[in-house]
C-alpha atoms as a PDB file:
ATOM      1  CA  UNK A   1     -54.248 -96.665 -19.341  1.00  0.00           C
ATOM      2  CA  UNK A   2     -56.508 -99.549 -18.985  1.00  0.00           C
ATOM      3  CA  UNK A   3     -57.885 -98.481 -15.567  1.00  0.00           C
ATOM      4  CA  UNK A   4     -58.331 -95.014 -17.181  1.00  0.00           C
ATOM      5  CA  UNK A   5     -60.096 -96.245 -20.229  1.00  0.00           C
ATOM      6  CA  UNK A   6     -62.245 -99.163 -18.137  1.00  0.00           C
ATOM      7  CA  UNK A   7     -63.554 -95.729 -15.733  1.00  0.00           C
ATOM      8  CA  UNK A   8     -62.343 -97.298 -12.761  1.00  0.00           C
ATOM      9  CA  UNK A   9     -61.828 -95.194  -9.846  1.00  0.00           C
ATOM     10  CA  UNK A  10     -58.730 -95.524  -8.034  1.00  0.00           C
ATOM     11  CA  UNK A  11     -56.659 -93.981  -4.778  1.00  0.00           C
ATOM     12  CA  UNK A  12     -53.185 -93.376  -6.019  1.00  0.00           C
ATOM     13  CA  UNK A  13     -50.115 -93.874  -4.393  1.00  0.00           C
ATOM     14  CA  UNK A  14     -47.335 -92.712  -6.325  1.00  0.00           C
ATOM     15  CA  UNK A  15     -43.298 -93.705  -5.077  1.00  0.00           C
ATOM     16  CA  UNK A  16     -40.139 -94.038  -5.919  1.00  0.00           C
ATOM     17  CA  UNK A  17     -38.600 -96.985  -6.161  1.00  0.00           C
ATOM     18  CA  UNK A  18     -35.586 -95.699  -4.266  1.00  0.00           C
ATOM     19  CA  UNK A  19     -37.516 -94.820  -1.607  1.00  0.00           C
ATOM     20  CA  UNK A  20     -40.690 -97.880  -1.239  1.00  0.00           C
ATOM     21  CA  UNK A  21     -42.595 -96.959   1.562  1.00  0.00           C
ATOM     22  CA  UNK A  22     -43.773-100.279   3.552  1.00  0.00           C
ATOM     23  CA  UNK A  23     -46.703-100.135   3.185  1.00  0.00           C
ATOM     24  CA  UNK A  24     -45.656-101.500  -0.407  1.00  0.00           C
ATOM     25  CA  UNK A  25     -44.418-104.675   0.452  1.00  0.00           C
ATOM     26  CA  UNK A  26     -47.419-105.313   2.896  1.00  0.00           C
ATOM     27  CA  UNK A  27     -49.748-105.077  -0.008  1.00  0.00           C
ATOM     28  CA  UNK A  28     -46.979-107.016  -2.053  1.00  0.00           C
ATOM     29  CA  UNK A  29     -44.038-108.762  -1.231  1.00  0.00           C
ATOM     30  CA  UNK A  30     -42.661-108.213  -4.602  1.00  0.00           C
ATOM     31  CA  UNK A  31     -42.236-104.369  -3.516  1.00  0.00           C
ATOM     32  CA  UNK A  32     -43.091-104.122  -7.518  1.00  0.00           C
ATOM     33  CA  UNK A  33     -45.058-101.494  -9.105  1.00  0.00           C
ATOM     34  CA  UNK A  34     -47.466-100.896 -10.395  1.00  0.00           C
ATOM     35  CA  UNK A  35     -50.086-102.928  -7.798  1.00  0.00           C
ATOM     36  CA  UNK A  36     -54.292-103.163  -7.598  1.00  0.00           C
ATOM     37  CA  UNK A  37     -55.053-104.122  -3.909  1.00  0.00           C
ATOM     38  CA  UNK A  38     -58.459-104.380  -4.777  1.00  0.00           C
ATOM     39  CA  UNK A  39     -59.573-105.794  -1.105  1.00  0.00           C
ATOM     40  CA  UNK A  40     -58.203-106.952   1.313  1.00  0.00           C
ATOM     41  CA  UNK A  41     -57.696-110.636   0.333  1.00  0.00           C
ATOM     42  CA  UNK A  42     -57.284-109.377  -3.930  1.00  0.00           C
ATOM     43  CA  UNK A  43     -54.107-108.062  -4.585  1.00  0.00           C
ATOM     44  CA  UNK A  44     -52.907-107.932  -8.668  1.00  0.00           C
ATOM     45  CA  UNK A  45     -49.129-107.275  -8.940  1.00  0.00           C
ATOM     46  CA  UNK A  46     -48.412-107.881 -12.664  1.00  0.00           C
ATOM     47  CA  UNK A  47     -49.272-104.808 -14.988  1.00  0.00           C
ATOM     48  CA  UNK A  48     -51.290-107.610 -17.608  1.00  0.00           C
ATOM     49  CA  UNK A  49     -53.001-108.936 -14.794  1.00  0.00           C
ATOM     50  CA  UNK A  50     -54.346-105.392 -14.011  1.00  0.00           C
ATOM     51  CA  UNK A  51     -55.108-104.334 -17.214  1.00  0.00           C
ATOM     52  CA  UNK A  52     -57.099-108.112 -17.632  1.00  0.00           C
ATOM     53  CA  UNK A  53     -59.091-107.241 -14.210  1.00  0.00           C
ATOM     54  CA  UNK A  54     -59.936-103.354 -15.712  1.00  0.00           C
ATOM     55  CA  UNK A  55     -61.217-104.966 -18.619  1.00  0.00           C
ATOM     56  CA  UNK A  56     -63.438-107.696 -17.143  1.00  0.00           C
ATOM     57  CA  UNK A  57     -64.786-104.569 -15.171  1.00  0.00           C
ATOM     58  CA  UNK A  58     -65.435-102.117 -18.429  1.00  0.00           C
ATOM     59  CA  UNK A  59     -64.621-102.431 -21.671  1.00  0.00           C
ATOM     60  CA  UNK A  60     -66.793-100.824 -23.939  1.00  0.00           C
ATOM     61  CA  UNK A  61     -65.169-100.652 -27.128  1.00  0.00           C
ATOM     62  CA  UNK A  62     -63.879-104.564 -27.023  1.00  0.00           C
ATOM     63  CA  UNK A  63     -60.526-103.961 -26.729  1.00  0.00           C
ATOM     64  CA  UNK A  64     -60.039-108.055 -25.511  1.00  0.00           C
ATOM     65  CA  UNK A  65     -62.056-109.992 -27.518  1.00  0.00           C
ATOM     66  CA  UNK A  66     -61.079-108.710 -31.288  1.00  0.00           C
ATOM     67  CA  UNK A  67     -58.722-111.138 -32.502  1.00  0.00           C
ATOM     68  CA  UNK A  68     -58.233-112.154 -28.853  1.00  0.00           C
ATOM     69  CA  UNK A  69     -55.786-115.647 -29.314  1.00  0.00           C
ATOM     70  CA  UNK A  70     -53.699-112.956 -32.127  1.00  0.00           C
ATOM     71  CA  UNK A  71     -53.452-110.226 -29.458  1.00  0.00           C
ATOM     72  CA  UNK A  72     -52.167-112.344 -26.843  1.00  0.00           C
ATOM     73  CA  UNK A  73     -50.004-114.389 -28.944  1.00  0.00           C
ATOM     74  CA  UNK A  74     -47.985-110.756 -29.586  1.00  0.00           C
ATOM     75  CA  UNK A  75     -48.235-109.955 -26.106  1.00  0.00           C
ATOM     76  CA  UNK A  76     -46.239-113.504 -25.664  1.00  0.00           C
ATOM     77  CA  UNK A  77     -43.367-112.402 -27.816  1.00  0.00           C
ATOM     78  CA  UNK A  78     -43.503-109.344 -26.358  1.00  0.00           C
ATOM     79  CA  UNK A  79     -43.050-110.690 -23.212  1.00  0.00           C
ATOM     80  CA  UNK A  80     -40.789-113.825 -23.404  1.00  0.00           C
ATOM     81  CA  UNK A  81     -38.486-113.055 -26.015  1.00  0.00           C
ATOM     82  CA  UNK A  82     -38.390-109.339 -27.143  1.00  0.00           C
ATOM     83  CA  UNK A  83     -38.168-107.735 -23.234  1.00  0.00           C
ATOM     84  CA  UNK A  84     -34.882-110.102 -22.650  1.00  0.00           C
ATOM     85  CA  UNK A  85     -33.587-108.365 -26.334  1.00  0.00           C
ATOM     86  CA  UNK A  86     -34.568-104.558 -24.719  1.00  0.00           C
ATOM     87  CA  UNK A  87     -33.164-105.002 -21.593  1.00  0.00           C
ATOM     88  CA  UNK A  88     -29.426-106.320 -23.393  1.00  0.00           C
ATOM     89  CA  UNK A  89     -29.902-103.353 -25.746  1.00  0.00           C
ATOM     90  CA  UNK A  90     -31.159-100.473 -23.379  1.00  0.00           C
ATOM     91  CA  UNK A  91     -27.601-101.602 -20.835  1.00  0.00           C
ATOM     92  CA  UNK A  92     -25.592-103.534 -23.151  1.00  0.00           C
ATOM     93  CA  UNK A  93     -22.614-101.946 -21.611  1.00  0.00           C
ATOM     94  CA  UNK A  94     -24.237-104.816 -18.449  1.00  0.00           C
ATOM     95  CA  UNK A  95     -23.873-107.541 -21.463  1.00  0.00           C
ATOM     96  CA  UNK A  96     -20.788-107.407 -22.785  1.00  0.00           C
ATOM     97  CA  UNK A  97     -20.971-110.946 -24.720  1.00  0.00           C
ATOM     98  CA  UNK A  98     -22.271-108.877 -27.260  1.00  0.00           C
ATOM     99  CA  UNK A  99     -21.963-105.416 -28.557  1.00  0.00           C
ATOM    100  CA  UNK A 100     -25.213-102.946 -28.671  1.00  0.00           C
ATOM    101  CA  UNK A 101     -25.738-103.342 -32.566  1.00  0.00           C
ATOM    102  CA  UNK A 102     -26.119-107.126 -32.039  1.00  0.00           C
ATOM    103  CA  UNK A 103     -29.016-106.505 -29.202  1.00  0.00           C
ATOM    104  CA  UNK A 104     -30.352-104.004 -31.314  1.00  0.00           C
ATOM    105  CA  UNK A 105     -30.637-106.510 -34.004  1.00  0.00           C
ATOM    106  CA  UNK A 106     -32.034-108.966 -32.116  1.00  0.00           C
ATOM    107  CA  UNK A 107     -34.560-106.334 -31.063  1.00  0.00           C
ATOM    108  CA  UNK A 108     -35.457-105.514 -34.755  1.00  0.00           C
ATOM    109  CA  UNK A 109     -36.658-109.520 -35.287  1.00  0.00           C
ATOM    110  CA  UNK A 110     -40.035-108.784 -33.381  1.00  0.00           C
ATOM    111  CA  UNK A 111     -39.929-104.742 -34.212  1.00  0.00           C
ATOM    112  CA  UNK A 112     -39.941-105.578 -37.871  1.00  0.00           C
ATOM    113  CA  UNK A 113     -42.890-107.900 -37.727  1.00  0.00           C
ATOM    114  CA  UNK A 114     -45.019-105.135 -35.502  1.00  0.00           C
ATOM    115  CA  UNK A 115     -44.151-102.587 -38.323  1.00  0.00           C
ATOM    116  CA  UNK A 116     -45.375-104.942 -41.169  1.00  0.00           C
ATOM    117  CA  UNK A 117     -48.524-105.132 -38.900  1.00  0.00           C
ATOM    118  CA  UNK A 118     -49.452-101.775 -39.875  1.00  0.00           C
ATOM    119  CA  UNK A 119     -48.761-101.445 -43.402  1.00  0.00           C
ATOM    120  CA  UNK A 120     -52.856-101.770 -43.237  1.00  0.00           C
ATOM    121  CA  UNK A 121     -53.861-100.277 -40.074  1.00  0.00           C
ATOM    122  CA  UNK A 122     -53.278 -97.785 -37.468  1.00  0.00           C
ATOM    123  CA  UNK A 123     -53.171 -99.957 -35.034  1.00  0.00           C
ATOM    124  CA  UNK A 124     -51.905-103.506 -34.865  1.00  0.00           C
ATOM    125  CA  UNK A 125     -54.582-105.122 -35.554  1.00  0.00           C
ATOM    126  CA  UNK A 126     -57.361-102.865 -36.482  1.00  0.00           C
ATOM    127  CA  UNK A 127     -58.372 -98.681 -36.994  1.00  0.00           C
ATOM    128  CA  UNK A 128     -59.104 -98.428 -33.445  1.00  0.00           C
ATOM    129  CA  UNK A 129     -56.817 -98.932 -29.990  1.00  0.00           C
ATOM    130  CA  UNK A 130     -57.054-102.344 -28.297  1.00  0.00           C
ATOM    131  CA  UNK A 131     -55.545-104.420 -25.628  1.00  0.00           C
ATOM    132  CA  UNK A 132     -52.702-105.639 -27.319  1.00  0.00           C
ATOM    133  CA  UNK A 133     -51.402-102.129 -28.498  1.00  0.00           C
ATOM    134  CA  UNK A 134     -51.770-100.743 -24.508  1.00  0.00           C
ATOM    135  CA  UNK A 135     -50.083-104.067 -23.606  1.00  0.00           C
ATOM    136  CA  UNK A 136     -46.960-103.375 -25.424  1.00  0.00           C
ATOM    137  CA  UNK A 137     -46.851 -99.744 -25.660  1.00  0.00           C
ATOM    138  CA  UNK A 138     -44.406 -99.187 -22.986  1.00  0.00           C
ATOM    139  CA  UNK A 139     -41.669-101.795 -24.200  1.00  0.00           C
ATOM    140  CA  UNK A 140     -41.789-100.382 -27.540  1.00  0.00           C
ATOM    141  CA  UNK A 141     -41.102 -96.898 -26.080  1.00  0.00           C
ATOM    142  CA  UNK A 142     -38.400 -97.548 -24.024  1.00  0.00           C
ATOM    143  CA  UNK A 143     -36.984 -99.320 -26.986  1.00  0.00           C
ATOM    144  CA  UNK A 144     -37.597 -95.988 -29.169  1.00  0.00           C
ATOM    145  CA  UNK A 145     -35.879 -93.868 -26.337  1.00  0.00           C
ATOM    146  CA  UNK A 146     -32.755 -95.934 -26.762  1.00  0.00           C
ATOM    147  CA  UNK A 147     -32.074 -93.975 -30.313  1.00  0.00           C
ATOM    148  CA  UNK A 148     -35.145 -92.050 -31.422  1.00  0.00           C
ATOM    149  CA  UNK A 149     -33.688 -90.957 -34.985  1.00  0.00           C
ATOM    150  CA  UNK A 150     -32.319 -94.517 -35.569  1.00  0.00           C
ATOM    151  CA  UNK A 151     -36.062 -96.060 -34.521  1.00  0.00           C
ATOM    152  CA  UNK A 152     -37.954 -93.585 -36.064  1.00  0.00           C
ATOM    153  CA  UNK A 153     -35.789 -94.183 -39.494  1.00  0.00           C
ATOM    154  CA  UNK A 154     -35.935 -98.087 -39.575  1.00  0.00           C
ATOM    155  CA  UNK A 155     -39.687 -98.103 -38.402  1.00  0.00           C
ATOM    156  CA  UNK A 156     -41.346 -95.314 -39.514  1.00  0.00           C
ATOM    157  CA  UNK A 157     -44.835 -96.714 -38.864  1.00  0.00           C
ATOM    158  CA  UNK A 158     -44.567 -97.860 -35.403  1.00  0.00           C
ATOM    159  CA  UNK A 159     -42.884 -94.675 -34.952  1.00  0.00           C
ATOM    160  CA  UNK A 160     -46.078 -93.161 -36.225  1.00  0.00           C
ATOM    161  CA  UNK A 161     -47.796 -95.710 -34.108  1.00  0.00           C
ATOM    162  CA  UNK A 162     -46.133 -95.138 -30.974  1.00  0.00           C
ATOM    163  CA  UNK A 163     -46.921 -91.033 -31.784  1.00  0.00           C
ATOM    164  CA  UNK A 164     -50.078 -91.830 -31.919  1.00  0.00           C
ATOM    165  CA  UNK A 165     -50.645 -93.496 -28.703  1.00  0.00           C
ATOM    166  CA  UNK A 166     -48.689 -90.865 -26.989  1.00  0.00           C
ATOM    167  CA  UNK A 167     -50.622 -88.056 -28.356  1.00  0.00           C
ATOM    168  CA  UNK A 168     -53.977 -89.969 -27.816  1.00  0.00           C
ATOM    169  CA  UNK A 169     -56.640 -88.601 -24.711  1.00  0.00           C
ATOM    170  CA  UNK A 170     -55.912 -92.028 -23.024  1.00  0.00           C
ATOM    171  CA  UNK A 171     -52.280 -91.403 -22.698  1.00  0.00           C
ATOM    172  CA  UNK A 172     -52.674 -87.989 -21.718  1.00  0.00           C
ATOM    173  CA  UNK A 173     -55.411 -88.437 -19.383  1.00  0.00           C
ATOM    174  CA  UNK A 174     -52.833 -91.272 -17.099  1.00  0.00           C
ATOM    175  CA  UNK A 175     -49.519 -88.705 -17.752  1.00  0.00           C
ATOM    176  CA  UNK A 176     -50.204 -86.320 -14.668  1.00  0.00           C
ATOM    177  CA  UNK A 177     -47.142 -85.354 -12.317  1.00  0.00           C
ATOM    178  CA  UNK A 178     -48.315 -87.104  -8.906  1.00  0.00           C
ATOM    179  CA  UNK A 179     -46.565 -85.984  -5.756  1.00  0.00           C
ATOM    180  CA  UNK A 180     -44.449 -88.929  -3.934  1.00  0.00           C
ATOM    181  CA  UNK A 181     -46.790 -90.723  -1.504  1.00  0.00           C
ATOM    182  CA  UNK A 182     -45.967 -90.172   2.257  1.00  0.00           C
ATOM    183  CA  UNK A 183     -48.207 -91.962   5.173  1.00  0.00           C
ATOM    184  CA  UNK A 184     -49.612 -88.550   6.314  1.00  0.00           C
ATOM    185  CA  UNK A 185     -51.197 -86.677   3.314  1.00  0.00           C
ATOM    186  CA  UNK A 186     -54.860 -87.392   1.922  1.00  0.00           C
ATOM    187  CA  UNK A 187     -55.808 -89.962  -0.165  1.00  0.00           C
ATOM    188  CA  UNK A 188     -55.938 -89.256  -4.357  1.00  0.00           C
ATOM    189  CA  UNK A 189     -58.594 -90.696  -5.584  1.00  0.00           C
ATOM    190  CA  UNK A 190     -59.173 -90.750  -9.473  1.00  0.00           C
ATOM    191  CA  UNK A 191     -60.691 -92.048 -12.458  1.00  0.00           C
ATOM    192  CA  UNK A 192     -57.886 -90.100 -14.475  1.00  0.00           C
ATOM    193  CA  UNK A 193     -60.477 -88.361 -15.952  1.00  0.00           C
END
């Protein structure tokens, strides 16, 4: 969404991670996705990392630099402590030192402070979209996906939130069906526009 909203052109290699084509792991050894080989020698493998680089590039509605030391500080949490929760809820059945209402739980600690976050605003933060709601979009979703009626019941505005951001042009504009990359067939190049 960042590269989408930052206008930056792109050529598009979508895969499956069941099938990683090589080429992959000699942009990255991490044979992660998503990655930015920007150049030769600039490769960005982390999905924050990209989104930081888009923004440097374009950001003309200051998505970074409202409340910047705030929006990261949620990213953090996000990141550290409420991904570990999401992962032990989404395959409990993995974790079995606990039970899925326990992770769930333990989920809810960072969900209910996001929800209390827009009891004034849209957004986190503000009216308007910014870094830190792209940021953590996805984690939130998958965590809504786990038991939509349950999520949308306990957290009914960043169920609206999360509607929002899936309904918005941005989202839609990145949401595309891509064909699986193969070595042979023309480049895509996009702006998702």
């Amino acid at each position: 969404m960042a590269l989408s909203y930052s206008k930056i052109k792109v050529e598009l290699k979508e895969i499956l991670l069941s099938n990683r084509p090589s080429e992959l792991y000699a942009i990255s050894i991490k044979g992660t996705v998503p990655v930015l080989c920007i150049n030769n020698t600039t490769v960005i493998d982390e999905s924050l990392d990209i989104m930081k680089w888009a923004l440097m590039q374009n950001d003309s509605n200051s998505w970074i630099s409202y409340k910047k030391r705030t929006q990261f500080d949620i990213i953090e949490e996000n990141d550290n402590e409420f991904k570990y929760w999401l992962d032990r809820y989404k395959y409990f059945d993995r974790f079995p030192e606990n039970n899925r209402d326990y992770y769930r739980a333990k989920c809810g600690e960072y969900l209910i402070k996001l929800n209390q976050l827009l009891e004034c605003n849209q957004y986190l933060l503000t009216n308007k979209l910014l870094f830190v709601d792209v940021a953590i979009f996805p984690f939130i979703r998958q965590c809504a996906n786990v038991d939509k009626y349950w999520f949308k019941d306990t957290y009914a505005k960043l169920a609206n939130w999360l509607d929002n951001i899936i309904e918005s042009k941005l989202f839609m504009s990145v949401m595309d069906k891509y064909l699986e990359y193969n070595s042979s067939q023309r480049p895509l190049i996009t702006n998702f526009s």
